[in-house]
C-alpha atoms as a PDB file:
ATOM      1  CA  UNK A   1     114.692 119.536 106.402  1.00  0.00           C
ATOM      2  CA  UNK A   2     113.581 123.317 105.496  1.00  0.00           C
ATOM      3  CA  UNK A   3     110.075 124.093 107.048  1.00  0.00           C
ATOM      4  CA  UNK A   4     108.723 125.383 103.241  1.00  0.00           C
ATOM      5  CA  UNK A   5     110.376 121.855 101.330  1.00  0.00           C
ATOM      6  CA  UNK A   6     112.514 124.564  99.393  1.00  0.00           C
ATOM      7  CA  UNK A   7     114.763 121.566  98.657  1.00  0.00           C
ATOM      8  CA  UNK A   8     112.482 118.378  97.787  1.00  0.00           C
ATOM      9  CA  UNK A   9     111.235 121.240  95.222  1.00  0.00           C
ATOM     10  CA  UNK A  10     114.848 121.217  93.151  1.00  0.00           C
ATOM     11  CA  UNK A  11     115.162 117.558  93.223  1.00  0.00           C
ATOM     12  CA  UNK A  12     112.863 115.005  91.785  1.00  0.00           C
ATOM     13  CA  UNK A  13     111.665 112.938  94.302  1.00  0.00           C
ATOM     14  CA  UNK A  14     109.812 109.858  92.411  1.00  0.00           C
ATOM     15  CA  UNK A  15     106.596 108.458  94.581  1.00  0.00           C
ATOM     16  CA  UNK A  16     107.306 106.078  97.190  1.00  0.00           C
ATOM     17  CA  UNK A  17     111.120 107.426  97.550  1.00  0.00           C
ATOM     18  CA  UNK A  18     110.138 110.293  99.410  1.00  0.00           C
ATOM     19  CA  UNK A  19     111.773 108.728 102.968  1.00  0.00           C
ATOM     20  CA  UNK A  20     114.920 108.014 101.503  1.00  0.00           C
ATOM     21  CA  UNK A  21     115.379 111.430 100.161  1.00  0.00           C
ATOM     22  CA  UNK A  22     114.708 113.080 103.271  1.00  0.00           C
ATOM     23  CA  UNK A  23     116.936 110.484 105.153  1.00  0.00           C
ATOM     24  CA  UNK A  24     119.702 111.312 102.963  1.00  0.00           C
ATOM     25  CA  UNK A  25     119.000 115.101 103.586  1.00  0.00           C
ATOM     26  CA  UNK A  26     119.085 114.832 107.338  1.00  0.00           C
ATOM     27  CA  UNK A  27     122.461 113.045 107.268  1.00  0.00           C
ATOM     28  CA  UNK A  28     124.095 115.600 104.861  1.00  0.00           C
ATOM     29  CA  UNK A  29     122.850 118.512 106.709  1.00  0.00           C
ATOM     30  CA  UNK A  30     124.157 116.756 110.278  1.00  0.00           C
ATOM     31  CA  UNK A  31     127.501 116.513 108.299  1.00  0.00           C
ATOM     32  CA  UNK A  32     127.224 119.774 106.839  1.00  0.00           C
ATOM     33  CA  UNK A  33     125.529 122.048 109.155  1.00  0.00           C
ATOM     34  CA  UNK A  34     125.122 124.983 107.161  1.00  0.00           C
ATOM     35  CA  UNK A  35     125.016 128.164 108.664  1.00  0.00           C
ATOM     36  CA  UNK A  36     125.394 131.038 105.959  1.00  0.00           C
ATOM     37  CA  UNK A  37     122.644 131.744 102.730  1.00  0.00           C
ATOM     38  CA  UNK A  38     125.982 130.751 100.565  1.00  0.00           C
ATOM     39  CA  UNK A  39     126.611 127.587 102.308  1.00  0.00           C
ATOM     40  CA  UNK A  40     122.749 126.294 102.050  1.00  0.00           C
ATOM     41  CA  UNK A  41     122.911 127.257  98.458  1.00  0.00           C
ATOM     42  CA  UNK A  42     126.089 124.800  97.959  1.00  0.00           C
ATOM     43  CA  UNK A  43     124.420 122.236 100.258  1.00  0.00           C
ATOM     44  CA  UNK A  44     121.455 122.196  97.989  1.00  0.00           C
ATOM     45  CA  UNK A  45     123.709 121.170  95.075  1.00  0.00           C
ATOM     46  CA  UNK A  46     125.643 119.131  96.864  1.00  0.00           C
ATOM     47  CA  UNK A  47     121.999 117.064  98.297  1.00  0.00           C
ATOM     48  CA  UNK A  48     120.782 117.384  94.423  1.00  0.00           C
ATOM     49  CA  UNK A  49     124.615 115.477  93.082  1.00  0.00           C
ATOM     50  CA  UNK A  50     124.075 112.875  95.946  1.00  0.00           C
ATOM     51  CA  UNK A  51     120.257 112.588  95.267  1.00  0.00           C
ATOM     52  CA  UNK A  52     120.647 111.777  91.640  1.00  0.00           C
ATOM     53  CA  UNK A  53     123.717 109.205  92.541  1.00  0.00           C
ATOM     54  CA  UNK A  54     121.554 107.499  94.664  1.00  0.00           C
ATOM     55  CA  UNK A  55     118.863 107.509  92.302  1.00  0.00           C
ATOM     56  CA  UNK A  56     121.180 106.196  89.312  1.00  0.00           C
ATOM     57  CA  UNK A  57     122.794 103.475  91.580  1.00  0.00           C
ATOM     58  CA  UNK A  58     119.420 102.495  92.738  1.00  0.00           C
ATOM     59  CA  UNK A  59     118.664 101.877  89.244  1.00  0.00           C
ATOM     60  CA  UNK A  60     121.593  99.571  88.302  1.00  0.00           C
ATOM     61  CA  UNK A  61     121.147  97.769  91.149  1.00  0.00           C
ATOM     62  CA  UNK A  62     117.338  96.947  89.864  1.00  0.00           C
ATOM     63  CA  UNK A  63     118.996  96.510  86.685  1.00  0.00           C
ATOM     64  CA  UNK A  64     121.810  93.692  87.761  1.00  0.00           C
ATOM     65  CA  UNK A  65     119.149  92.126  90.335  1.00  0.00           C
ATOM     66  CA  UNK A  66     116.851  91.339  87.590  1.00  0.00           C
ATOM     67  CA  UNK A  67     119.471  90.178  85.501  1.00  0.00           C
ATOM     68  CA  UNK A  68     120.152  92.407  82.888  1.00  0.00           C
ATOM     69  CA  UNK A  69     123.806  92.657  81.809  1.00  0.00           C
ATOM     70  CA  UNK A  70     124.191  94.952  78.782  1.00  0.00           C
ATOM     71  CA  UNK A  71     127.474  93.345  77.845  1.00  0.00           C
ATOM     72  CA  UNK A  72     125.629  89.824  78.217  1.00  0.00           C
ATOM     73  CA  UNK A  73     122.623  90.845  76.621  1.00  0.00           C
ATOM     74  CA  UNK A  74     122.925  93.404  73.571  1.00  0.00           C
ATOM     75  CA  UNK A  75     119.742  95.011  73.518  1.00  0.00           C
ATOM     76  CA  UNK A  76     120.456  98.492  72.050  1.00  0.00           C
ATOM     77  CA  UNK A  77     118.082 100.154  74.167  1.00  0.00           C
ATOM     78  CA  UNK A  78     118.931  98.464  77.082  1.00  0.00           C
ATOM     79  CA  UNK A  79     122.959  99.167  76.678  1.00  0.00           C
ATOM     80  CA  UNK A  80     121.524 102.843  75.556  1.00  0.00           C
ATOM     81  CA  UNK A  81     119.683 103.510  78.626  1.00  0.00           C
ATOM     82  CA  UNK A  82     122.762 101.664  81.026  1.00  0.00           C
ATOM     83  CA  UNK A  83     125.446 104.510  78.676  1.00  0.00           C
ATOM     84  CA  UNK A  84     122.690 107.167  79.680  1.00  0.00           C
ATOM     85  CA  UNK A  85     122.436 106.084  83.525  1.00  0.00           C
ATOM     86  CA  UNK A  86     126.408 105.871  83.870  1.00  0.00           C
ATOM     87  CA  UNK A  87     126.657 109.439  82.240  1.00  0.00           C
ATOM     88  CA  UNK A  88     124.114 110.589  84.500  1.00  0.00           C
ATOM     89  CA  UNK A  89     126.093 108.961  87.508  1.00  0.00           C
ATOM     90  CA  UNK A  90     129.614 110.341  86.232  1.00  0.00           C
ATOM     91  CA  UNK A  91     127.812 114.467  86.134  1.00  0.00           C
ATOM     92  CA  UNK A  92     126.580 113.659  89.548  1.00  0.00           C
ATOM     93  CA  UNK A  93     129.674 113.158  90.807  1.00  0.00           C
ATOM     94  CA  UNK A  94     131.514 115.763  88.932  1.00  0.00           C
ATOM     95  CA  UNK A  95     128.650 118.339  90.310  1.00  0.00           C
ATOM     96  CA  UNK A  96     129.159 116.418  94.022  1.00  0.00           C
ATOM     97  CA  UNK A  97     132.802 117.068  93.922  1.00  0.00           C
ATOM     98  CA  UNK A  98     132.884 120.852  92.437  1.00  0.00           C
ATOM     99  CA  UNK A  99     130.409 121.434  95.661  1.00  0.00           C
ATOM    100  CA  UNK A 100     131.980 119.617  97.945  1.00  0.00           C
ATOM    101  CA  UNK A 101     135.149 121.624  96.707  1.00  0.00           C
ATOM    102  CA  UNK A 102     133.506 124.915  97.348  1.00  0.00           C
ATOM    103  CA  UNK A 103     131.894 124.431 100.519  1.00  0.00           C
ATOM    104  CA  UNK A 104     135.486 123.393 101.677  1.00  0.00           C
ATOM    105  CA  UNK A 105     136.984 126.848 100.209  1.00  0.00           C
ATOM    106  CA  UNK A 106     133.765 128.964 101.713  1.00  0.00           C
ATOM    107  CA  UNK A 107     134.681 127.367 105.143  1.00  0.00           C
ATOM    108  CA  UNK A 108     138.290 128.441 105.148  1.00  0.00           C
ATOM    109  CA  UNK A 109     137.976 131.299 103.943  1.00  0.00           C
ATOM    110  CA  UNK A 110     134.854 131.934 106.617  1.00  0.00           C
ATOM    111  CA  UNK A 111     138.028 130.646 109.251  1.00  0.00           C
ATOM    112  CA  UNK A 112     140.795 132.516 108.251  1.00  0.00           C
ATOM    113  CA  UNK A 113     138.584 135.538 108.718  1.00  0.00           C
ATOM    114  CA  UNK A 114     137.443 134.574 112.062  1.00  0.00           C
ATOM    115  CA  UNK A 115     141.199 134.193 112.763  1.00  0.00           C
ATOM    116  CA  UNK A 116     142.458 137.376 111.938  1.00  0.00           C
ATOM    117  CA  UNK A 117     139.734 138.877 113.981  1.00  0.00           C
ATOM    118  CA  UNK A 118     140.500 137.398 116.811  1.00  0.00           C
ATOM    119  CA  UNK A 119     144.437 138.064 116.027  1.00  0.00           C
ATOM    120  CA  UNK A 120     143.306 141.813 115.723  1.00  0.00           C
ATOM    121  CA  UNK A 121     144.717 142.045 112.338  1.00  0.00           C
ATOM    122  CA  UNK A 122     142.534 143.618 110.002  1.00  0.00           C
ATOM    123  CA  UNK A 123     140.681 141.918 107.394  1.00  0.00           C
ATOM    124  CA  UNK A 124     141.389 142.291 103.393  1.00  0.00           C
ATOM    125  CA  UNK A 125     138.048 144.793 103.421  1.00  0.00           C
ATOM    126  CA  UNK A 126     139.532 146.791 106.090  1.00  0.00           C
ATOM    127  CA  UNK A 127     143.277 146.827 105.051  1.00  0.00           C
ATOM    128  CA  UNK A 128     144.403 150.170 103.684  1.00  0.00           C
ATOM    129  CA  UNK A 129     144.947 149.949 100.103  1.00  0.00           C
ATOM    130  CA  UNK A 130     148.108 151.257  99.198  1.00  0.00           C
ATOM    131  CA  UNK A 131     148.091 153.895  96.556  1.00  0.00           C
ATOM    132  CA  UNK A 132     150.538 153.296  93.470  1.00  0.00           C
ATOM    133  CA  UNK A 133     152.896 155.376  92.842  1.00  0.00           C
ATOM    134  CA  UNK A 134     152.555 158.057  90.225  1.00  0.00           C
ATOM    135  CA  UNK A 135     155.473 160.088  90.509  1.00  0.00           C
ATOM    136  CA  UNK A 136     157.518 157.945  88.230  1.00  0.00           C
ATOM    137  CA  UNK A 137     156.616 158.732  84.792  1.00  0.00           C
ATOM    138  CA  UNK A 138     155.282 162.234  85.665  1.00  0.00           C
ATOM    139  CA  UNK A 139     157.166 165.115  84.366  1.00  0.00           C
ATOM    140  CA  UNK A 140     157.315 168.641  85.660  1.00  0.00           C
ATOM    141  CA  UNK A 141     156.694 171.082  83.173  1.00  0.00           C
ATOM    142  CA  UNK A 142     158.690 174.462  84.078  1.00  0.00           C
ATOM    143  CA  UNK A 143     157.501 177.900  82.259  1.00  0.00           C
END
């Protein structure tokens, strides 16, 4: 966990569920281990998508233990507030797999460049560009 809580600051961590959160943060940043400003940035949204998963699940679980079926029983606010958790639970996991997604590009890309260094071939940055041609539609103009 960051020395200055930089995290636990863009998540809401309700009372009492303050050691799960930072359970789940030390196992996602074992399995993540990131090393560049970019990276922490994506593993912040990435701990914020799994945070509020865990969060919604933990609800519906609450829900179904004290047995409170929507489709059995129609309350409209309870089938209201189940539609709202599962919407929250499906842009969790939207947001979880865009990051995931980009942490997996940023890595590659941070590996192919390592690569080519070590192959001695020279990075896009220090490629030559090539300069387009501009003698083709040039004409000479002859006093």
């Amino acid at each position: 966990m960051l020395k200055d809580n930089r995290l636990t600051r863009t998540c809401y961590v309700p009372p009492g569920m303050e050691k799960e959160f930072q359970q789940l943060e030390l196992e996602l940043r074992r399995q993540f281990e990131p090393e560049s400003f970019l990276e922490e940035m994506l593993f912040s949204q990435v701990l914020r998508a799994a945070w509020t998963m865990h969060r919604v699940e933990t609800r519906l679980r609450e829900l179904e233990d004290a047995g409170r079926d929507p489709v059995a029983m129609p309350e409209e606010k309870l089938i209201r507030h189940y539609a709202d958790l599962r919407a929250h639970q499906i842009q969790a996991m939207k947001s979880l797999q865009r990051s995931l997604r980009e942490v997996r590009s940023q890595r590659a890309a941070v590996a192919r460049q390592k690569k080519m260094l070590a192959e001695g071939e020279p990075s896009r940055q220090q490629r030559p560009r090539a300069r387009p041609d501009t003698s083709k539609g040039k004409k000479e103009y002859v006093n």
